[in-house]
PDB file of N, CA and C in Angstrom:
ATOM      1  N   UNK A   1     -11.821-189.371  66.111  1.00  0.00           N
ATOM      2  CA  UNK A   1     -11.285-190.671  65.799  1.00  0.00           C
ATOM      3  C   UNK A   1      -9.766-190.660  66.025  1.00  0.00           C
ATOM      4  N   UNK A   2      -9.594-191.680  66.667  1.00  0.00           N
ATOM      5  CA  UNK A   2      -7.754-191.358  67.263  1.00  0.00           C
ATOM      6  C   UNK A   2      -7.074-191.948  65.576  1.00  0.00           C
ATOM      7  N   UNK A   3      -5.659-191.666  66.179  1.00  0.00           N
ATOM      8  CA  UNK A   3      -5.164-191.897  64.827  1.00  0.00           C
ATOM      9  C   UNK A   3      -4.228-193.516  65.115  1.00  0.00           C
ATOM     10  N   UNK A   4      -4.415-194.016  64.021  1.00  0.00           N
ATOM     11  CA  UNK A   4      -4.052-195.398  64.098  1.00  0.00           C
ATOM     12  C   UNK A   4      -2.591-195.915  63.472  1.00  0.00           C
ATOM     13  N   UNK A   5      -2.528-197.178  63.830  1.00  0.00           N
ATOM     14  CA  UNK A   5      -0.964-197.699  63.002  1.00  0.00           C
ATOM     15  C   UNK A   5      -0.972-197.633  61.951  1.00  0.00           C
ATOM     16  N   UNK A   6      -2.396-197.696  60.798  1.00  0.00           N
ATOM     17  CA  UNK A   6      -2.408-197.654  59.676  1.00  0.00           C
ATOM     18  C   UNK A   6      -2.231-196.507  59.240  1.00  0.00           C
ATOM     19  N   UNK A   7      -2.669-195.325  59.676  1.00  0.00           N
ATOM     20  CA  UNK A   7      -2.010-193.640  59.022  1.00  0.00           C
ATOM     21  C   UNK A   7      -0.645-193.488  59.814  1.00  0.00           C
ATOM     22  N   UNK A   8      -0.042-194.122  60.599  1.00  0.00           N
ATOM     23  CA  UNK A   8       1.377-193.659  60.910  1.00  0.00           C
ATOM     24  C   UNK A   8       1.831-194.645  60.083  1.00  0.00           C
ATOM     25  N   UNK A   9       2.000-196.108  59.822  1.00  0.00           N
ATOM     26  CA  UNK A   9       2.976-196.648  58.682  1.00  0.00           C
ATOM     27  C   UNK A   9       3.329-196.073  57.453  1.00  0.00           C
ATOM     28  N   UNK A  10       2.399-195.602  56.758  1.00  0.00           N
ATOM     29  CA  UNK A  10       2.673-195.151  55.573  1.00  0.00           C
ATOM     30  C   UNK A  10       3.454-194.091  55.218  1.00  0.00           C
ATOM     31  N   UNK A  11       3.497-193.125  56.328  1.00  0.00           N
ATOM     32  CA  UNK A  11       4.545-191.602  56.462  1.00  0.00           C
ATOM     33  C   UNK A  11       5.754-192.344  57.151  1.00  0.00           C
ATOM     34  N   UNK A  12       5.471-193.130  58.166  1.00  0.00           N
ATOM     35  CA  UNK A  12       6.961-193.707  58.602  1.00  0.00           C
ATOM     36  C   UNK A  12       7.817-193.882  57.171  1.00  0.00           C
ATOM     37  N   UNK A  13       6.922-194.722  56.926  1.00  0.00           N
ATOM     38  CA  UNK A  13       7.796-196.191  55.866  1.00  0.00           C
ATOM     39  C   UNK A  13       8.190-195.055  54.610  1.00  0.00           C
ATOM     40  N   UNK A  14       7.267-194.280  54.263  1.00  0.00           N
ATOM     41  CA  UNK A  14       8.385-193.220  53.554  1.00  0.00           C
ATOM     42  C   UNK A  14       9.317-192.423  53.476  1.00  0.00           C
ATOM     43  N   UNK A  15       9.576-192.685  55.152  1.00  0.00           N
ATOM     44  CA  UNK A  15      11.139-191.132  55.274  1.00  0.00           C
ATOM     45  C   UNK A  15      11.999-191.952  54.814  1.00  0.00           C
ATOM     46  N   UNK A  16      13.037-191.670  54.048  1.00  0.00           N
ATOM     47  CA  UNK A  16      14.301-192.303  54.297  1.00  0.00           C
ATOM     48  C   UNK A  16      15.118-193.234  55.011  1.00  0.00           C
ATOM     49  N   UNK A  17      15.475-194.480  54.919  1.00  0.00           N
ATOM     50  CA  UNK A  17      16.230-194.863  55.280  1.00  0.00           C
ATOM     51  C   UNK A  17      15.689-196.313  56.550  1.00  0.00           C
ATOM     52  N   UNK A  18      14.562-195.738  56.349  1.00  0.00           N
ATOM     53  CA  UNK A  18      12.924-196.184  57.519  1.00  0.00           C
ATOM     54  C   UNK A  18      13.096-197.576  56.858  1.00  0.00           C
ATOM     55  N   UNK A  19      12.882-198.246  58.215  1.00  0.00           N
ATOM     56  CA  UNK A  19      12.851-199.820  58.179  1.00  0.00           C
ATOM     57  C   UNK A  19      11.594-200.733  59.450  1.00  0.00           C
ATOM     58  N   UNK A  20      10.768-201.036  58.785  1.00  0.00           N
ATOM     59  CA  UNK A  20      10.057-201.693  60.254  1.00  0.00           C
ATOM     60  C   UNK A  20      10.111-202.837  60.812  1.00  0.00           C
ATOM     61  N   UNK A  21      10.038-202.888  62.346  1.00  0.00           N
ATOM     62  CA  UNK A  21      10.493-204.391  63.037  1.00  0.00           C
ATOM     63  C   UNK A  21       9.504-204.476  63.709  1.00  0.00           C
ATOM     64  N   UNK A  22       9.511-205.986  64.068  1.00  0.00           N
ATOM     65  CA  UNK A  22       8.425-205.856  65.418  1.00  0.00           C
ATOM     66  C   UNK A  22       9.509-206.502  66.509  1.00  0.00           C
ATOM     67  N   UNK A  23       8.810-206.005  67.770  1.00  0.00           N
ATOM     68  CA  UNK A  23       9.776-206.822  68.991  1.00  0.00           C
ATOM     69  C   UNK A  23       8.745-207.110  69.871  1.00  0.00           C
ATOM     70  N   UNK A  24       8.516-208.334  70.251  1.00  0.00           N
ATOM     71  CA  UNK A  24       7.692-208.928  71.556  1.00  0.00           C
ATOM     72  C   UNK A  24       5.839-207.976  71.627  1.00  0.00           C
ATOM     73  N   UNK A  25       6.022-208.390  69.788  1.00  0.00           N
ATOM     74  CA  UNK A  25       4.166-207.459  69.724  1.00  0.00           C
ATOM     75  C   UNK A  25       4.386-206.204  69.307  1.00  0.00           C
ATOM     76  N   UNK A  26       5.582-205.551  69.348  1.00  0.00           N
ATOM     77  CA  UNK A  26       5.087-203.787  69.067  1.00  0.00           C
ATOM     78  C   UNK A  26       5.989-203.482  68.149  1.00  0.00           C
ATOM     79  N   UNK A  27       5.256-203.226  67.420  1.00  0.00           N
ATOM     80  CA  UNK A  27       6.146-202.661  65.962  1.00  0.00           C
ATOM     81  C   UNK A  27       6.686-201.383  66.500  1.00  0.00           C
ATOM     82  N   UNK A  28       7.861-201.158  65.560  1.00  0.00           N
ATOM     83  CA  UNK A  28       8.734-200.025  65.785  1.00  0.00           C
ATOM     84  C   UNK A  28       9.560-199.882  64.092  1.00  0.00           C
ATOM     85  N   UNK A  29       9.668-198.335  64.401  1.00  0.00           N
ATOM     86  CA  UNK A  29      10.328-197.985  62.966  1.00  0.00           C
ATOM     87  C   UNK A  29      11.356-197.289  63.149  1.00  0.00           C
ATOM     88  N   UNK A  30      12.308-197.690  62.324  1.00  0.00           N
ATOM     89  CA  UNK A  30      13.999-197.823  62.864  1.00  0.00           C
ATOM     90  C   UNK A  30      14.670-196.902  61.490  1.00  0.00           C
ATOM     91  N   UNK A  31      15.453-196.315  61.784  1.00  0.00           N
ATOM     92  CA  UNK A  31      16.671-195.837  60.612  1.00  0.00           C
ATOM     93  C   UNK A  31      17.611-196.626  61.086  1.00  0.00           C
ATOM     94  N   UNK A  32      18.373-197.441  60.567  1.00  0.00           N
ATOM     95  CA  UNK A  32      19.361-198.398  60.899  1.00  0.00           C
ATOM     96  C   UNK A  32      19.538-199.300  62.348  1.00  0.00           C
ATOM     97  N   UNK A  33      19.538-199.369  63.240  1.00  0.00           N
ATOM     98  CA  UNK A  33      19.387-199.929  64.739  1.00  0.00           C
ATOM     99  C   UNK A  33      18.950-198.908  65.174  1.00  0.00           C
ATOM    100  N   UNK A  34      18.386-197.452  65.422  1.00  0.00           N
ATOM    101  CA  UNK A  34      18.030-196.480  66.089  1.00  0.00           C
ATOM    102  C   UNK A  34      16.344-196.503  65.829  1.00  0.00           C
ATOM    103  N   UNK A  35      15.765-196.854  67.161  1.00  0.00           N
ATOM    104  CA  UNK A  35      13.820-196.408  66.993  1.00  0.00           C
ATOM    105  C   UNK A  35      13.348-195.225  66.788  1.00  0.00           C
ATOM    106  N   UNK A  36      12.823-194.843  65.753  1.00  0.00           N
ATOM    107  CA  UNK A  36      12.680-193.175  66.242  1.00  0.00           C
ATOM    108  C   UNK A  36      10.970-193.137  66.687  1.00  0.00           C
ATOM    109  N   UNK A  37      10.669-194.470  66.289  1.00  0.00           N
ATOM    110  CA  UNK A  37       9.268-194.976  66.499  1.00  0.00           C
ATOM    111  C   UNK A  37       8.396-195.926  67.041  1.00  0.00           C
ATOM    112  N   UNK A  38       7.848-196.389  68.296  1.00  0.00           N
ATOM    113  CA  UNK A  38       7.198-197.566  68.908  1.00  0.00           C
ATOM    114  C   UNK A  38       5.721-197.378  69.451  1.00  0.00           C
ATOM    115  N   UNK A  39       5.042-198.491  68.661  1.00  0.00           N
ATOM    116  CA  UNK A  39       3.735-198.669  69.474  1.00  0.00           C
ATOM    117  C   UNK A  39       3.473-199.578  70.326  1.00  0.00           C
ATOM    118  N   UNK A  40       2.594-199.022  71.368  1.00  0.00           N
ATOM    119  CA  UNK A  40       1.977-199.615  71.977  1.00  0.00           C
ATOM    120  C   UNK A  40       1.638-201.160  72.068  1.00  0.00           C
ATOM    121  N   UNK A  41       1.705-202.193  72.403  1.00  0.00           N
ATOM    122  CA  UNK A  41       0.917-203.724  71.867  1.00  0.00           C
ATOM    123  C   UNK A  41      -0.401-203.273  71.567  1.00  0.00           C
ATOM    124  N   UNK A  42      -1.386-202.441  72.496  1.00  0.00           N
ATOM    125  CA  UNK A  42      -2.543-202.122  72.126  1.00  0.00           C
ATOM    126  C   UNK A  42      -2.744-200.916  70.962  1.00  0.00           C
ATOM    127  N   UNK A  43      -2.096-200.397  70.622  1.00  0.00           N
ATOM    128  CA  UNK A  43      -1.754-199.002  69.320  1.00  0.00           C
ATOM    129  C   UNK A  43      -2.828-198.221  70.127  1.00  0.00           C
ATOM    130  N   UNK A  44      -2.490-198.110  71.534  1.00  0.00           N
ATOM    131  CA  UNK A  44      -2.905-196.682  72.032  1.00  0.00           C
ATOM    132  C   UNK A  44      -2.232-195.372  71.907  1.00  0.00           C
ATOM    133  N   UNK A  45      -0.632-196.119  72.169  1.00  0.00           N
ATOM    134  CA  UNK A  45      -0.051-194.982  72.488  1.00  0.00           C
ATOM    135  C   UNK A  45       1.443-195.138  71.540  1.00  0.00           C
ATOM    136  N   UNK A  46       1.749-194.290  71.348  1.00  0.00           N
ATOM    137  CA  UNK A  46       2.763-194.179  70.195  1.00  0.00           C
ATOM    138  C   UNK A  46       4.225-193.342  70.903  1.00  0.00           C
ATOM    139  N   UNK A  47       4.957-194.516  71.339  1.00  0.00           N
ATOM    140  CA  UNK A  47       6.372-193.181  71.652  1.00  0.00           C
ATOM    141  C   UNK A  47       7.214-193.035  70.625  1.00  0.00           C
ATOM    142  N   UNK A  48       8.151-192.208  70.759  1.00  0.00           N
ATOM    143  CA  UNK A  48       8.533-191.127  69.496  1.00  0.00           C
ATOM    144  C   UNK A  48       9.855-190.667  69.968  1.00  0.00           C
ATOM    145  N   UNK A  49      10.879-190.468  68.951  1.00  0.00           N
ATOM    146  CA  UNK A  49      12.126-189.526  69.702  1.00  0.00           C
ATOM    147  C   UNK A  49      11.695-188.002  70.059  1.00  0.00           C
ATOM    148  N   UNK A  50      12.065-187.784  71.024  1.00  0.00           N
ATOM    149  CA  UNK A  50      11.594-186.068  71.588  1.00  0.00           C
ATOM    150  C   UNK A  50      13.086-185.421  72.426  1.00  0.00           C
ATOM    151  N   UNK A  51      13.258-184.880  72.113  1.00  0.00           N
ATOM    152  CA  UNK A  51      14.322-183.927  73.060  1.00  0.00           C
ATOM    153  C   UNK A  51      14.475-184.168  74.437  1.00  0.00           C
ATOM    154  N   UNK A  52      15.295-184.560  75.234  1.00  0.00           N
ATOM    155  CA  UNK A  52      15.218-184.606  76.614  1.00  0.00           C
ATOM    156  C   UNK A  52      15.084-183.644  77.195  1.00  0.00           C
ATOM    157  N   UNK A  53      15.565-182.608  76.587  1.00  0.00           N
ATOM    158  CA  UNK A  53      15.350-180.948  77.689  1.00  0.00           C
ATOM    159  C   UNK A  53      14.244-180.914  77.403  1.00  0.00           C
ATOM    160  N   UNK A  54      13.317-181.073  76.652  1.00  0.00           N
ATOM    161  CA  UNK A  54      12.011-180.415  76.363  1.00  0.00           C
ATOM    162  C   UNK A  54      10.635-181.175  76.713  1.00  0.00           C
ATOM    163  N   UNK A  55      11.344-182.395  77.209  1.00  0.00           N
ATOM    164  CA  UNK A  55      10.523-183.640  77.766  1.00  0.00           C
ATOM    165  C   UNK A  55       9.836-182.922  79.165  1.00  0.00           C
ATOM    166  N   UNK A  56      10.073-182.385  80.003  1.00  0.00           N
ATOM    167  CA  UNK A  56       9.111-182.052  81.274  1.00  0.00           C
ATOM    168  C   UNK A  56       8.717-181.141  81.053  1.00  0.00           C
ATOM    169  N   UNK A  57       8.805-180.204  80.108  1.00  0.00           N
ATOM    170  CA  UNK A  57       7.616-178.918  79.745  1.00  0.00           C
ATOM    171  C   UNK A  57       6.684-179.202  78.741  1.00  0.00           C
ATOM    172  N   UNK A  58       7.255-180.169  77.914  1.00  0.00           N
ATOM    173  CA  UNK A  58       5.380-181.149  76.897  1.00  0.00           C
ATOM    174  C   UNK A  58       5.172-181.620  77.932  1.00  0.00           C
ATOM    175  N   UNK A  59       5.411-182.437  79.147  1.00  0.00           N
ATOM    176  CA  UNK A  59       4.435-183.400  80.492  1.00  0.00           C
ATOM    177  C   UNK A  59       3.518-182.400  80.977  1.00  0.00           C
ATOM    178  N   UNK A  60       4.199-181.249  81.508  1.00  0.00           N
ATOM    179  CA  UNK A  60       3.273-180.581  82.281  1.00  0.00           C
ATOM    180  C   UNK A  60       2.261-179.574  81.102  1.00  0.00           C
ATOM    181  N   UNK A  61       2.974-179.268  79.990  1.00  0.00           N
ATOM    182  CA  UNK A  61       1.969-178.575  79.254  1.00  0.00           C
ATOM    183  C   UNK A  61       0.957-179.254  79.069  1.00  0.00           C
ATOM    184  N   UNK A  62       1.163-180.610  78.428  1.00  0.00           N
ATOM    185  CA  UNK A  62      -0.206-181.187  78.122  1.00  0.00           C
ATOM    186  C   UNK A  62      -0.426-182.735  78.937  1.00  0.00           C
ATOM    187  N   UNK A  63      -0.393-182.909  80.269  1.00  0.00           N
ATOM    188  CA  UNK A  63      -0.142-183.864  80.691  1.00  0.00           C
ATOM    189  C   UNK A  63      -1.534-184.902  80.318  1.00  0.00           C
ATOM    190  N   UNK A  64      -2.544-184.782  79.660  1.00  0.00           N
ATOM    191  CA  UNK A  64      -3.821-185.479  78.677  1.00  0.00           C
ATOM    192  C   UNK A  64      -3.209-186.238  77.650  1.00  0.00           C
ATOM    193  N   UNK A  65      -2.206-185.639  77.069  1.00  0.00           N
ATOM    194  CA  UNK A  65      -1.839-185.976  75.679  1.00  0.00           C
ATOM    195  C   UNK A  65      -0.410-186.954  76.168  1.00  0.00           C
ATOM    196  N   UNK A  66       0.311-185.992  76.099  1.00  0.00           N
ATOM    197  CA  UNK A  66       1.830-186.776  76.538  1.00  0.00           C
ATOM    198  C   UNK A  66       2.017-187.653  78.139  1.00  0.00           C
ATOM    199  N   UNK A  67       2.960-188.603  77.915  1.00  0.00           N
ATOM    200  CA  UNK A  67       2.905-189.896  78.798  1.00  0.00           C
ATOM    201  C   UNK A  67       4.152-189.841  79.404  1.00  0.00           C
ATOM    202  N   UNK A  68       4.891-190.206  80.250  1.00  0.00           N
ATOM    203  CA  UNK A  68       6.825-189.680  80.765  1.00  0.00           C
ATOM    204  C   UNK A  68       6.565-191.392  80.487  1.00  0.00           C
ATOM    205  N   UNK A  69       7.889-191.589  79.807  1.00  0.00           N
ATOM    206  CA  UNK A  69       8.669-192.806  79.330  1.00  0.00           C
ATOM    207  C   UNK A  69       8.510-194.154  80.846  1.00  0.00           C
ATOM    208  N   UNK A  70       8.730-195.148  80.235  1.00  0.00           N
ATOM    209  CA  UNK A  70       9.222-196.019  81.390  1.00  0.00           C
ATOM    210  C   UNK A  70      10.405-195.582  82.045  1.00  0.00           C
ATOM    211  N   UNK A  71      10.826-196.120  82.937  1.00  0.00           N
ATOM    212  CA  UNK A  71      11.867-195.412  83.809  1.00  0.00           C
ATOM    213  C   UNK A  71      13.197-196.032  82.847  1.00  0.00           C
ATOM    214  N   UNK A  72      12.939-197.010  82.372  1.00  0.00           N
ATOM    215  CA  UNK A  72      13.998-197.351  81.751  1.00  0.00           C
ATOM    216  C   UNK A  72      14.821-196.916  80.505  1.00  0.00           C
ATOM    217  N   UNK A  73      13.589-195.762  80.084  1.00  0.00           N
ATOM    218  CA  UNK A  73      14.067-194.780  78.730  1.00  0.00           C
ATOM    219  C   UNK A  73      13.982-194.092  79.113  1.00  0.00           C
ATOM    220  N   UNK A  74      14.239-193.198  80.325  1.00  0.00           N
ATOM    221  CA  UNK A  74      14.154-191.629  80.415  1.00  0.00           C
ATOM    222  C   UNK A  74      15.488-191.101  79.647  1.00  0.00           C
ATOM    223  N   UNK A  75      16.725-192.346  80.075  1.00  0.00           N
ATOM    224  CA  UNK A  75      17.438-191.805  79.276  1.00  0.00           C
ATOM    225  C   UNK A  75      17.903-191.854  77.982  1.00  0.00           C
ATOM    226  N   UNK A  76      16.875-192.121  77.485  1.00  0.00           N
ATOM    227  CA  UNK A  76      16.859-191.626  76.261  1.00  0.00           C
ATOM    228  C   UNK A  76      16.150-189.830  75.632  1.00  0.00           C
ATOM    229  N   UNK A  77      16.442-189.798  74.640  1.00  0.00           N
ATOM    230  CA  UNK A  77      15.499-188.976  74.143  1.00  0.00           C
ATOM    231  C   UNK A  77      14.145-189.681  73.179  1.00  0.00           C
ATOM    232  N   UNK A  78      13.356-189.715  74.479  1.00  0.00           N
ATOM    233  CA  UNK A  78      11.856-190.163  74.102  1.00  0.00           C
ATOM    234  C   UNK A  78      10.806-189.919  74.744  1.00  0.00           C
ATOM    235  N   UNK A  79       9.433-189.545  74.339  1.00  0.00           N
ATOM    236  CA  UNK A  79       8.207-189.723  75.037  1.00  0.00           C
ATOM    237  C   UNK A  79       6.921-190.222  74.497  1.00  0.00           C
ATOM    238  N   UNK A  80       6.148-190.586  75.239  1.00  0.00           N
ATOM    239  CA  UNK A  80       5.107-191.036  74.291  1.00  0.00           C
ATOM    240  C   UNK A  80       3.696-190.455  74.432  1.00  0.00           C
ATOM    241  N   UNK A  81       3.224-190.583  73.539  1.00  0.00           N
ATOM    242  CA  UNK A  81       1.998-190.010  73.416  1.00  0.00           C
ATOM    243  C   UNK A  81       0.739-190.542  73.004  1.00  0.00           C
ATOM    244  N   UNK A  82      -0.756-190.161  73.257  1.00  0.00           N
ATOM    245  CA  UNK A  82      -2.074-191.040  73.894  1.00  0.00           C
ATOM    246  C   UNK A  82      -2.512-190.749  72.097  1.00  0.00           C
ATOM    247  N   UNK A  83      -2.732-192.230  71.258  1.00  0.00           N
ATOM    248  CA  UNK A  83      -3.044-191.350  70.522  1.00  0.00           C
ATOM    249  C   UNK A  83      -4.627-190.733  69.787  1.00  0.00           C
ATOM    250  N   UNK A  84      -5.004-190.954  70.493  1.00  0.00           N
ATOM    251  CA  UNK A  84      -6.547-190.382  70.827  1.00  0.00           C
ATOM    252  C   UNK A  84      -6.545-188.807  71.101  1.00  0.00           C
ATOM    253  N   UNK A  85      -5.085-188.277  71.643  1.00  0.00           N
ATOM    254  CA  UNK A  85      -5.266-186.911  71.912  1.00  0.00           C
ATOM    255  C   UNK A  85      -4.643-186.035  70.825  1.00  0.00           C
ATOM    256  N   UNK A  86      -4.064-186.868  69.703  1.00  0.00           N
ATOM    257  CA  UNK A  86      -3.472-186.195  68.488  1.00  0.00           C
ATOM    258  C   UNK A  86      -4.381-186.474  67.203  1.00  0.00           C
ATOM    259  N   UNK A  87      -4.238-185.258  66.209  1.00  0.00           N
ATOM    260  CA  UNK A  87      -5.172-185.344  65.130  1.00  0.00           C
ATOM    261  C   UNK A  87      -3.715-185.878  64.004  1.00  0.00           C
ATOM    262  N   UNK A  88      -4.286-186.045  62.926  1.00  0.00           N
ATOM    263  CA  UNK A  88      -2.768-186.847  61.715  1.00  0.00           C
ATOM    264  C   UNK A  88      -2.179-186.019  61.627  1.00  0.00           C
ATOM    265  N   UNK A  89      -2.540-184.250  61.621  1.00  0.00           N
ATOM    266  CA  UNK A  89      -1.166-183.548  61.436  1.00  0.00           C
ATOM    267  C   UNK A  89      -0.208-183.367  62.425  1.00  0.00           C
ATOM    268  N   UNK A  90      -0.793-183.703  63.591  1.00  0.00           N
ATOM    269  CA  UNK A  90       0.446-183.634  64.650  1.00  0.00           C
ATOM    270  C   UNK A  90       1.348-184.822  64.772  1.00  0.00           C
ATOM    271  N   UNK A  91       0.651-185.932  64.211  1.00  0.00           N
ATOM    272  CA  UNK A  91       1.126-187.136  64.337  1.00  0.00           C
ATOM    273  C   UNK A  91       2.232-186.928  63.133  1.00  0.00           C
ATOM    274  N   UNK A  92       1.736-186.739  62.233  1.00  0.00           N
ATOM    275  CA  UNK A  92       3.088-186.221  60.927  1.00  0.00           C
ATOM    276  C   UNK A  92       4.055-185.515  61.479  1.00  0.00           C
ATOM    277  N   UNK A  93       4.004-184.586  62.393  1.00  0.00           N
ATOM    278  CA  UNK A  93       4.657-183.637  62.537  1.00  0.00           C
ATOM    279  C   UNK A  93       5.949-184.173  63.999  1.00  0.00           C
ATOM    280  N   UNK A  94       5.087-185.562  64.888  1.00  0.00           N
ATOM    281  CA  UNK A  94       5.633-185.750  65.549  1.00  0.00           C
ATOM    282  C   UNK A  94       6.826-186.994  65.123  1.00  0.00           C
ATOM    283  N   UNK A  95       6.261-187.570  64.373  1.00  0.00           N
ATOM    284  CA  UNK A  95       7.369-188.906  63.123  1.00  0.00           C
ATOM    285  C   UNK A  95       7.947-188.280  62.755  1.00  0.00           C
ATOM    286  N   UNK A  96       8.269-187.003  62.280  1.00  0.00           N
ATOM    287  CA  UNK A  96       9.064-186.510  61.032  1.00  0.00           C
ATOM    288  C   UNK A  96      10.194-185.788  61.729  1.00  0.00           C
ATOM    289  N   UNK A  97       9.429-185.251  62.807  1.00  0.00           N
ATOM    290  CA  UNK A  97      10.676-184.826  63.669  1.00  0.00           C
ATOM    291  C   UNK A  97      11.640-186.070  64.919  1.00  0.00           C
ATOM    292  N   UNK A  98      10.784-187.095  64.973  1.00  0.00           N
ATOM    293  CA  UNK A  98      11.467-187.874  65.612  1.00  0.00           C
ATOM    294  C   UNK A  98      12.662-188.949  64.657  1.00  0.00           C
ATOM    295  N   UNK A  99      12.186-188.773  63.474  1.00  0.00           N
ATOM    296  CA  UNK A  99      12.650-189.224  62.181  1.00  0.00           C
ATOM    297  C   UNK A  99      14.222-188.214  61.813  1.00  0.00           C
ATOM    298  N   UNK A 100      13.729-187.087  61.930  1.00  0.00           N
ATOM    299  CA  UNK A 100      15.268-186.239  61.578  1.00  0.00           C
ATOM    300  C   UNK A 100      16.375-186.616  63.032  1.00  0.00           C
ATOM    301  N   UNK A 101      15.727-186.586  64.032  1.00  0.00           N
ATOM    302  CA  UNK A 101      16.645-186.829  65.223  1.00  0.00           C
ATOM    303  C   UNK A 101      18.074-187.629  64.938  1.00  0.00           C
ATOM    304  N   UNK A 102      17.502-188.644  64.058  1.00  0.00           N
ATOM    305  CA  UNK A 102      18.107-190.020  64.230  1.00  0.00           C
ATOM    306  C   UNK A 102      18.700-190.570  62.131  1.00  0.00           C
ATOM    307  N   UNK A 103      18.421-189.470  61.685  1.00  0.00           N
ATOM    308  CA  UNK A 103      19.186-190.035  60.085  1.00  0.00           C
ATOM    309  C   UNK A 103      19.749-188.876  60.057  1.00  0.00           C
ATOM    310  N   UNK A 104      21.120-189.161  59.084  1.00  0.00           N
ATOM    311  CA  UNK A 104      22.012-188.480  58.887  1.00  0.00           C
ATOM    312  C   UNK A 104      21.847-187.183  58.371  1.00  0.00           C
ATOM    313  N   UNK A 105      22.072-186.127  58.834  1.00  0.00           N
ATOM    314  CA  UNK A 105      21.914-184.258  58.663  1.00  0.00           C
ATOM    315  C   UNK A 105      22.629-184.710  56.754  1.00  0.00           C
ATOM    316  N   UNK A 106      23.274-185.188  56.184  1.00  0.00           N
ATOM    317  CA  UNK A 106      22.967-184.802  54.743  1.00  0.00           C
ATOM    318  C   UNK A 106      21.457-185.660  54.378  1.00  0.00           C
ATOM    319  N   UNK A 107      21.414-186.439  54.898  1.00  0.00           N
ATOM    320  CA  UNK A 107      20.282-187.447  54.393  1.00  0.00           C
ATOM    321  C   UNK A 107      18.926-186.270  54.474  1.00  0.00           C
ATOM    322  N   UNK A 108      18.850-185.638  55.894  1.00  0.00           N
ATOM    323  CA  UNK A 108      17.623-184.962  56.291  1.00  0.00           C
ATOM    324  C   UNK A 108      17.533-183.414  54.941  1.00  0.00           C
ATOM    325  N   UNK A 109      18.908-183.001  54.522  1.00  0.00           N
ATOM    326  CA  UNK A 109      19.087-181.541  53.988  1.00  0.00           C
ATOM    327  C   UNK A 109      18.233-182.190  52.808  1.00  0.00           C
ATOM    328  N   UNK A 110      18.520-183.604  52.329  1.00  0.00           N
ATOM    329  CA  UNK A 110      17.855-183.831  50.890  1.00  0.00           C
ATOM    330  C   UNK A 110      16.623-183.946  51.087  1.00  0.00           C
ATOM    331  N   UNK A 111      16.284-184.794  52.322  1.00  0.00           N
ATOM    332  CA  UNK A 111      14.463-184.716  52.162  1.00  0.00           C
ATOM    333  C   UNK A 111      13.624-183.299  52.645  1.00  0.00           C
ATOM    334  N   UNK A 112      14.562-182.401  53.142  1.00  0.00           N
ATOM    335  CA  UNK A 112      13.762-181.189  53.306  1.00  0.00           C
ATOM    336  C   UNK A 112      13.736-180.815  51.600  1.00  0.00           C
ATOM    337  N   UNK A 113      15.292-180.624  51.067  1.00  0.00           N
ATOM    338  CA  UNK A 113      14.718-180.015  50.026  1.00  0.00           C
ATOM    339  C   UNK A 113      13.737-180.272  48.972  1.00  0.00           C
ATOM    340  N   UNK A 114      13.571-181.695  48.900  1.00  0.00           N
ATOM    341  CA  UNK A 114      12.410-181.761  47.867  1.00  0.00           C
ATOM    342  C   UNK A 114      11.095-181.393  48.126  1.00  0.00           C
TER     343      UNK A 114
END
């Protein structure tokens, strides 16, 4: 069973600082003006902040799972992913890190430590 908007809102909407918008159909979850989170119009596919150096070795590692950005965000740090090919812990694992990218390093030291 792929994983849906309804098990990613609820871990979004709890990191810190997490705010949700929609734009032209696709919700996205923001720390202040920054996305660290966007779906799909259809909630197939979920892009995410990801590292730019590390963006063409997830393509070719798992090119099933991971998707290369529109041409118009490559430059960003982002990629997206099918989400039919992720189970909820990767999906946790992929919000939370696209989530630290983008809120403030004291903000992130407090939610690690608790």
């Amino acid at each position: 069973m792929p994983v849906t908007l309804a098990e990613i809102r609820p871990l979004a909407l709890s990191l810190p600082r997490t705010h949700e918008g929609e734009v032209r159909g696709r919700v996205k979850f923001y720390v202040g003006r920054i996305v660290f989170v966007a779906m799909a119009r259809d909630e197939t596919m979920m892009g995410f902040g990801f590292p730019k150096d590390f963006r063409e070795a997830a393509l070719e590692a798992e090119p099933d799972k991971f998707v290369r950005p529109r041409t118009s965000d490559l430059r960003y740090n982002w990629l997206v992913v099918r989400l039919a090919a992720i189970d909820h812990e990767e999906m946790e694992d992929l919000v939370t890190e696209a989530w630290s990218m983008c809120v403030p390093k004291r903000v992130l030291a407090e939610w690690i430590a608790r």
